[in-house]
C-alpha atoms as a PDB file:
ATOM      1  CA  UNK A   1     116.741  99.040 117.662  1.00  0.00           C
ATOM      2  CA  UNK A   2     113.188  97.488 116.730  1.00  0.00           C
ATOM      3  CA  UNK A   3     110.319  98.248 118.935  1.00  0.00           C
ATOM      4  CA  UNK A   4     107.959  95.357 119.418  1.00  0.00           C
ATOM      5  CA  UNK A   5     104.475  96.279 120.659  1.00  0.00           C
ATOM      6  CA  UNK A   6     101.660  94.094 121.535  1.00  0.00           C
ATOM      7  CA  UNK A   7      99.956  94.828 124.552  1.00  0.00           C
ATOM      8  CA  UNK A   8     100.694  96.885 127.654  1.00  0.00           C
ATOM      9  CA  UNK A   9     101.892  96.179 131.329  1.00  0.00           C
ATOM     10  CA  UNK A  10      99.097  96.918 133.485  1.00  0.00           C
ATOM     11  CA  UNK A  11      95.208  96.769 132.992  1.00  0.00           C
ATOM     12  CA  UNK A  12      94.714 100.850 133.302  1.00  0.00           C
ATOM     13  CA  UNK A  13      96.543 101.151 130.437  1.00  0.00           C
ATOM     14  CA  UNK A  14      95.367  98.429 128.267  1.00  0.00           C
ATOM     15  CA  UNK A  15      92.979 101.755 127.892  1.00  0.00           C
ATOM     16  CA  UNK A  16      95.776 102.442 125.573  1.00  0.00           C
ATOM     17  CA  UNK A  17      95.385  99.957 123.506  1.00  0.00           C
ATOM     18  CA  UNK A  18      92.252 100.886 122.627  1.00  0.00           C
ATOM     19  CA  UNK A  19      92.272 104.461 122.282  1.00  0.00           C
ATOM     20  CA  UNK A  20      96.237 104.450 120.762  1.00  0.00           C
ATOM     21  CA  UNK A  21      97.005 103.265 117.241  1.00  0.00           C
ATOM     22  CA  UNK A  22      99.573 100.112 118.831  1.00  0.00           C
ATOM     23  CA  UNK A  23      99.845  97.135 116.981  1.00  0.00           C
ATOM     24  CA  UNK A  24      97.939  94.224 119.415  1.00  0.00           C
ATOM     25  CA  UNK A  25      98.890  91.207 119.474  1.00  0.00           C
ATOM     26  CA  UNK A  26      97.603  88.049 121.113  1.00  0.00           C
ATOM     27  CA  UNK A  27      97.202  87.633 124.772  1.00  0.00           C
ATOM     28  CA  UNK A  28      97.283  84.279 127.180  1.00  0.00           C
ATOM     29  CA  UNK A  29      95.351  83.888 130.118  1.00  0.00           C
ATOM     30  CA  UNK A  30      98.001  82.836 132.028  1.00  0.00           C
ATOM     31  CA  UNK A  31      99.420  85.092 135.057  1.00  0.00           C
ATOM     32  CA  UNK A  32     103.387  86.079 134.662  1.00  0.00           C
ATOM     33  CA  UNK A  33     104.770  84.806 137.873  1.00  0.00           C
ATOM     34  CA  UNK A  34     107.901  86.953 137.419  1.00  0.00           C
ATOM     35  CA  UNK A  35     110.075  89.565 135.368  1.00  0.00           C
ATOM     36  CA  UNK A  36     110.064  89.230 131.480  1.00  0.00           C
ATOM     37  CA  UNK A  37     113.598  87.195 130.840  1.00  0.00           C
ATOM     38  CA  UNK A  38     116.254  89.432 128.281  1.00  0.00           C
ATOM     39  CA  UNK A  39     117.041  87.833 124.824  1.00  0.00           C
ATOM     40  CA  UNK A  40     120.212  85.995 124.517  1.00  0.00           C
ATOM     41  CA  UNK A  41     122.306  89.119 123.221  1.00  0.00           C
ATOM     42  CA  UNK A  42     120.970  91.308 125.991  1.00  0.00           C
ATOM     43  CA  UNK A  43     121.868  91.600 129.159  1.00  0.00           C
ATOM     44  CA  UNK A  44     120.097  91.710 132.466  1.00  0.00           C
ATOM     45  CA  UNK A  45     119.947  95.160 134.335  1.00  0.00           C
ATOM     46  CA  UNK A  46     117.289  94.642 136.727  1.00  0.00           C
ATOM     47  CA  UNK A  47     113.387  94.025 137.324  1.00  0.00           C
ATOM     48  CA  UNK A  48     110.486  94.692 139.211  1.00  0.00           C
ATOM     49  CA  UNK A  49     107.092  93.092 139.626  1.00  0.00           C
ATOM     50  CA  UNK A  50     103.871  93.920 141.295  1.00  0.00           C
ATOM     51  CA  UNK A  51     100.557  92.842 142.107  1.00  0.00           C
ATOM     52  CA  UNK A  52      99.511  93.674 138.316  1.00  0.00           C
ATOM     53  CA  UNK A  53     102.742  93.737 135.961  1.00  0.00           C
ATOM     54  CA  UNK A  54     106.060  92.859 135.956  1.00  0.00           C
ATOM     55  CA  UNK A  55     109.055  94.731 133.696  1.00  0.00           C
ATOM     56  CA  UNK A  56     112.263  94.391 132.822  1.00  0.00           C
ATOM     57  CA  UNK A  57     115.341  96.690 131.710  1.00  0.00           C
ATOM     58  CA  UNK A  58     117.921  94.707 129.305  1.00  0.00           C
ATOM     59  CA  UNK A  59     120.582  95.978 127.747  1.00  0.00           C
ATOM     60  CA  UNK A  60     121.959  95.229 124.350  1.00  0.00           C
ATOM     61  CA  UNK A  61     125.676  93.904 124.476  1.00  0.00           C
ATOM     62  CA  UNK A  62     126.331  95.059 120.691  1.00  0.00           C
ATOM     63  CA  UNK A  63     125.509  98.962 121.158  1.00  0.00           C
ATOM     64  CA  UNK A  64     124.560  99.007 124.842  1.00  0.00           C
ATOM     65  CA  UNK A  65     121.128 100.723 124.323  1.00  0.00           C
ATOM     66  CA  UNK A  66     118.220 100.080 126.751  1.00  0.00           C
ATOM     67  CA  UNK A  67     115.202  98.333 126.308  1.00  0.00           C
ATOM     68  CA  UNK A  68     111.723  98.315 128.732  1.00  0.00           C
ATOM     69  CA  UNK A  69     109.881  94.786 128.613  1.00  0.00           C
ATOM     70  CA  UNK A  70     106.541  94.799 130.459  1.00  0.00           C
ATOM     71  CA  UNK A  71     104.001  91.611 131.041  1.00  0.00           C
ATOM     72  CA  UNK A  72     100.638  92.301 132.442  1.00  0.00           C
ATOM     73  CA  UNK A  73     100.757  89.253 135.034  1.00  0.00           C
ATOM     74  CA  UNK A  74      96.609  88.743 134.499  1.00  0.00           C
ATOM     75  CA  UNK A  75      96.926  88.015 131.340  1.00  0.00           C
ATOM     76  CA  UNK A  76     100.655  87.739 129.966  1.00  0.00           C
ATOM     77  CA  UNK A  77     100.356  90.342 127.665  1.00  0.00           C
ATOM     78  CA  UNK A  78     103.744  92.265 126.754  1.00  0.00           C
ATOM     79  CA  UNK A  79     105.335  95.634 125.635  1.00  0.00           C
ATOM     80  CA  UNK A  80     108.771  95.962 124.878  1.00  0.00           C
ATOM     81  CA  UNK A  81     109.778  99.571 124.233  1.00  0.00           C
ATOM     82  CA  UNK A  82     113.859 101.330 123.835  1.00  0.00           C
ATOM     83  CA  UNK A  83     114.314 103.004 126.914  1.00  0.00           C
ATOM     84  CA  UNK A  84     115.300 106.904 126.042  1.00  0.00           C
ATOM     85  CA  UNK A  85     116.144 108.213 130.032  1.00  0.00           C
ATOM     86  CA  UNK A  86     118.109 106.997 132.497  1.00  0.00           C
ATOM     87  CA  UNK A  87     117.755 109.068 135.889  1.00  0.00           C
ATOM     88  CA  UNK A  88     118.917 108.841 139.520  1.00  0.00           C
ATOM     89  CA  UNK A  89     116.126 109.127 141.914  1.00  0.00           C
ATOM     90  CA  UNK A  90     115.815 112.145 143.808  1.00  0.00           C
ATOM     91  CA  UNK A  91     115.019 110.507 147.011  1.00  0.00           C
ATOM     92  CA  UNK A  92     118.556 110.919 148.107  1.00  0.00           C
ATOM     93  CA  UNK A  93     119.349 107.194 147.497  1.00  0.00           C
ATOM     94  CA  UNK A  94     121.196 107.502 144.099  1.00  0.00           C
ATOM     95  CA  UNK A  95     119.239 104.587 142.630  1.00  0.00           C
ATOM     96  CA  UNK A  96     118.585 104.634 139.271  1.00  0.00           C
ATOM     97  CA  UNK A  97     115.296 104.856 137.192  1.00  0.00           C
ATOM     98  CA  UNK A  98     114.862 103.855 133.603  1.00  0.00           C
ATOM     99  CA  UNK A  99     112.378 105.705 131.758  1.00  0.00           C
ATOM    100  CA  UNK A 100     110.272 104.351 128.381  1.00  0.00           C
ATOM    101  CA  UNK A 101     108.259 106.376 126.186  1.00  0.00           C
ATOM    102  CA  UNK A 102     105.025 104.882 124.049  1.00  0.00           C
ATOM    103  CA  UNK A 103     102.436 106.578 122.109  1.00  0.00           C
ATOM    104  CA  UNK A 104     102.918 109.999 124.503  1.00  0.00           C
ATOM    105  CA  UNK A 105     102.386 106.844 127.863  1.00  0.00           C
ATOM    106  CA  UNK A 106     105.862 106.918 130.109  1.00  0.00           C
ATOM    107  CA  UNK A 107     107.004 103.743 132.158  1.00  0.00           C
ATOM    108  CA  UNK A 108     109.384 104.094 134.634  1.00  0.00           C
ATOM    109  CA  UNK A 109     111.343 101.378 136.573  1.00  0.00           C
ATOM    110  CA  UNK A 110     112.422 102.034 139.895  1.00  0.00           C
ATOM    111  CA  UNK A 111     115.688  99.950 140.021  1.00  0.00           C
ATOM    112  CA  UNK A 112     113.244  96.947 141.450  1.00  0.00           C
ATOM    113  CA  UNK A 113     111.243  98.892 143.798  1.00  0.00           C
ATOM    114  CA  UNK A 114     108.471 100.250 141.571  1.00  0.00           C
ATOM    115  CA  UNK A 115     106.964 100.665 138.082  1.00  0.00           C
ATOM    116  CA  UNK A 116     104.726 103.769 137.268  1.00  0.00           C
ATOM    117  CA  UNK A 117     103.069 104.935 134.018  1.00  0.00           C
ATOM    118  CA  UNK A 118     101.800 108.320 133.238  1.00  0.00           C
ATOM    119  CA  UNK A 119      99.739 109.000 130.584  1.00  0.00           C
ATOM    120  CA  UNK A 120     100.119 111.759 127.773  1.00  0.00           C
ATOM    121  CA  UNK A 121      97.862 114.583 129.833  1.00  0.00           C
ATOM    122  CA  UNK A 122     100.369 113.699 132.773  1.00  0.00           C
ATOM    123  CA  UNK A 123      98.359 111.991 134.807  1.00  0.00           C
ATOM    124  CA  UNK A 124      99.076 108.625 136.623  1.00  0.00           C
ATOM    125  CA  UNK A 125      97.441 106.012 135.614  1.00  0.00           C
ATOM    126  CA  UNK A 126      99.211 103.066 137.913  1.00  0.00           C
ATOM    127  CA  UNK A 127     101.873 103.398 140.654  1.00  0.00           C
ATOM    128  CA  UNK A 128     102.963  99.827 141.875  1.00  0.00           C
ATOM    129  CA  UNK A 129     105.323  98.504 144.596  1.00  0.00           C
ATOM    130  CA  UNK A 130     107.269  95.718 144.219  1.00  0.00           C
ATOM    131  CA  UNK A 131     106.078  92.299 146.118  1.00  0.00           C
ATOM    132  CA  UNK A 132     107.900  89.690 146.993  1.00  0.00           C
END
């Protein structure tokens, strides 16, 4: 699969952006007013959004494989990322989380409940819950 980087999901880690080596690419002003949509031969696994970002998880119908699209809802700017985990949440629920590794940065979707992302020293850089 083809990983297509512009610009990251929430404005704490547009620090990555310019302290990483990511490709940029342009942004829009514009505020995301929900989930990133999945490309025709994908399919829709689920979504959350937040006061700052909104993300994605779509799955490929010719090999199945994951993939993480982000928006920053401030200014529209996108990341879209394989997904390489796929864990049940430990909270006893059995939910799933989907798990999306960039430049040492994780993002994890909480099946529509939450997005976090970690940087590469561990530490969390944004912890969202869903609105709406």
């Amino acid at each position: 699969m083809t990983t297509t980087l512009t610009r990251l999901a929430t404005a704490g880690a547009s620090l990555v952006l310019t302290t990483g080596a990511l490709a940029i690419g342009t942004a829009t002003a514009t505020a995301a007013p929900s989930a990133p949509s999945c490309d025709a031969g994908q399919r829709f696994v689920t979504s959350v959004v937040t006061a700052q970002s909104a993300a994605s998880i779509c799955q490929w119908r010719t090999d199945g494989s994951l993939e993480y699209r982000g928006v920053a809802r401030s200014s529209g700017n996108t990341l879209c990322i394989p997904v390489s985990e796929v864990r049940v949440q430990e909270n006893g629920s059995g939910r799933p989380y989907y798990v999306a590794y960039n430049n040492g940065y994780r993002y994890s979707v909480f099946d529509g409940l939450s997005l976090s992302i970690v940087g590469p020293d561990g530490l969390l850089i944004s912890s969202e819950a869903a609105i709406g």
